[in-house]
C-alpha atoms as a PDB file:
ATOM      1  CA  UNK A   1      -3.150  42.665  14.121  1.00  0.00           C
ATOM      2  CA  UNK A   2      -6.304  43.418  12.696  1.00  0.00           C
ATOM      3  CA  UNK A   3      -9.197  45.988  14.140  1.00  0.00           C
ATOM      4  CA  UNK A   4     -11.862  47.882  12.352  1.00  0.00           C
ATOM      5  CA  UNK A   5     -13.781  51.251  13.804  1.00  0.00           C
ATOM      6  CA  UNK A   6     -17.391  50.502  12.842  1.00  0.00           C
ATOM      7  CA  UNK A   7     -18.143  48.915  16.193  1.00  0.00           C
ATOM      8  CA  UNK A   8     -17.599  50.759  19.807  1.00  0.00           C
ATOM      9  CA  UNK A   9     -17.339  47.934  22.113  1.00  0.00           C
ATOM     10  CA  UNK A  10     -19.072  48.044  25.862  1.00  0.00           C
ATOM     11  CA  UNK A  11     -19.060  45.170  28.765  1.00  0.00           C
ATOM     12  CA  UNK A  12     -22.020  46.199  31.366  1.00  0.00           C
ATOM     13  CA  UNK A  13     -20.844  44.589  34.283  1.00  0.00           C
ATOM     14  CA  UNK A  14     -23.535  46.001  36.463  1.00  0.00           C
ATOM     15  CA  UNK A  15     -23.598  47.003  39.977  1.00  0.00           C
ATOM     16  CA  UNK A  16     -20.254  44.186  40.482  1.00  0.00           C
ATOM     17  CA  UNK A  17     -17.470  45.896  42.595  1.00  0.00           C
ATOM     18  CA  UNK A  18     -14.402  46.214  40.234  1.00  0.00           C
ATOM     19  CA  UNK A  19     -11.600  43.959  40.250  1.00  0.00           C
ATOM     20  CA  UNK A  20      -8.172  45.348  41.099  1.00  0.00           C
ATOM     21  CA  UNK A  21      -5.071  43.172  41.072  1.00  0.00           C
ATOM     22  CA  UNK A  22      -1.131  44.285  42.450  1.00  0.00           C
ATOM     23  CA  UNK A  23       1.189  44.606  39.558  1.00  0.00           C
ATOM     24  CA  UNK A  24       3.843  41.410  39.518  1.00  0.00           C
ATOM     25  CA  UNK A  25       7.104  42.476  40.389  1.00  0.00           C
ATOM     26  CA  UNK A  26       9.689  42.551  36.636  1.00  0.00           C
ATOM     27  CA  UNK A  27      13.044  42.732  36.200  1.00  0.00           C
ATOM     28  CA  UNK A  28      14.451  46.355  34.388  1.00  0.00           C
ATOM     29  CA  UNK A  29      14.535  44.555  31.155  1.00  0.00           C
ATOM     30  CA  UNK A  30      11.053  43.402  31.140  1.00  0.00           C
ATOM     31  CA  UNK A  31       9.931  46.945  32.016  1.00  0.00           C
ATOM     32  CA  UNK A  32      12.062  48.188  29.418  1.00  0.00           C
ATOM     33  CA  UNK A  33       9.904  45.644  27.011  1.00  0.00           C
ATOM     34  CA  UNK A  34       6.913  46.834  28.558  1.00  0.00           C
ATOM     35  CA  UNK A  35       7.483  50.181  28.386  1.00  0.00           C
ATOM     36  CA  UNK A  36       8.721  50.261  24.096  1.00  0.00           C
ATOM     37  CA  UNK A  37       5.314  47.838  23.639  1.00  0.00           C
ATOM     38  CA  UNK A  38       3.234  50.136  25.135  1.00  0.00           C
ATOM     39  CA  UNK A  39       4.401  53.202  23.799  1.00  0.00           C
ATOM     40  CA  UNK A  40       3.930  51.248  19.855  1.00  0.00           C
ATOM     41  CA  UNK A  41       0.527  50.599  20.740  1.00  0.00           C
ATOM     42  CA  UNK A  42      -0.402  53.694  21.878  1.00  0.00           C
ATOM     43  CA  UNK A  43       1.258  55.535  18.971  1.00  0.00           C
ATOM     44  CA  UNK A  44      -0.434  52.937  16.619  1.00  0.00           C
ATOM     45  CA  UNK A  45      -3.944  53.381  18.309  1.00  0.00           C
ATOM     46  CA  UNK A  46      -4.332  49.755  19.524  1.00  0.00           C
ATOM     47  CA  UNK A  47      -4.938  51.249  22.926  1.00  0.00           C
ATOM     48  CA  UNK A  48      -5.595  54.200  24.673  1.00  0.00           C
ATOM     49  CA  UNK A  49      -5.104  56.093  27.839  1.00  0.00           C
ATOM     50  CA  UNK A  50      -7.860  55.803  30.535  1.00  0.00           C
ATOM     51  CA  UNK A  51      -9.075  56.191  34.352  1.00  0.00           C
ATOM     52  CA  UNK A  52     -10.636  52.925  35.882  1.00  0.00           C
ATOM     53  CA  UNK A  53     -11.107  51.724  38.935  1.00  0.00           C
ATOM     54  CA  UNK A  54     -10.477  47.937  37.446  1.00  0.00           C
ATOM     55  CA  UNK A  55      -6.673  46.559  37.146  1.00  0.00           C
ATOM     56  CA  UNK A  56      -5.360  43.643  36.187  1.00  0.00           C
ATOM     57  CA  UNK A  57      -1.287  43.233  36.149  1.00  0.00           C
ATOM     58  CA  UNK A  58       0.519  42.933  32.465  1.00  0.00           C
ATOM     59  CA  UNK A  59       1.868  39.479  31.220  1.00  0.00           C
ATOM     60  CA  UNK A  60       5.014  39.069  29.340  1.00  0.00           C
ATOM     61  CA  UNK A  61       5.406  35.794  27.253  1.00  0.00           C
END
């Protein structure tokens, strides 16, 4: 997976009223998956922790 840290990304979505979507219901496995996949990309600094009033629910393939 490939990222660089010379460029802060932004999306101005204006005055728009964020977009919040319900979680899908998983089984314990897949939340098991979810959980060890977040927890790598965290520790690797894909992502990071935040407060937003947008959600969207997680996809497993």
């Amino acid at each position: 997976l490939g990222r660089t840290s010379l460029v802060h990304h932004q999306i101005d979505t204006g005055n728009t009223k964020p977009i919040k979507l319900r979680p899908y219901r998983v089984s314990p496995a897949r939340k098991e998956i979810i959980s060890t996949e977040i927890t790598k990309m965290l520790n690797e600094g894909i992502i990071e922790p935040c407060n937003s009033p947008y959600a969207a629910p997680i996809t497993l393939q």
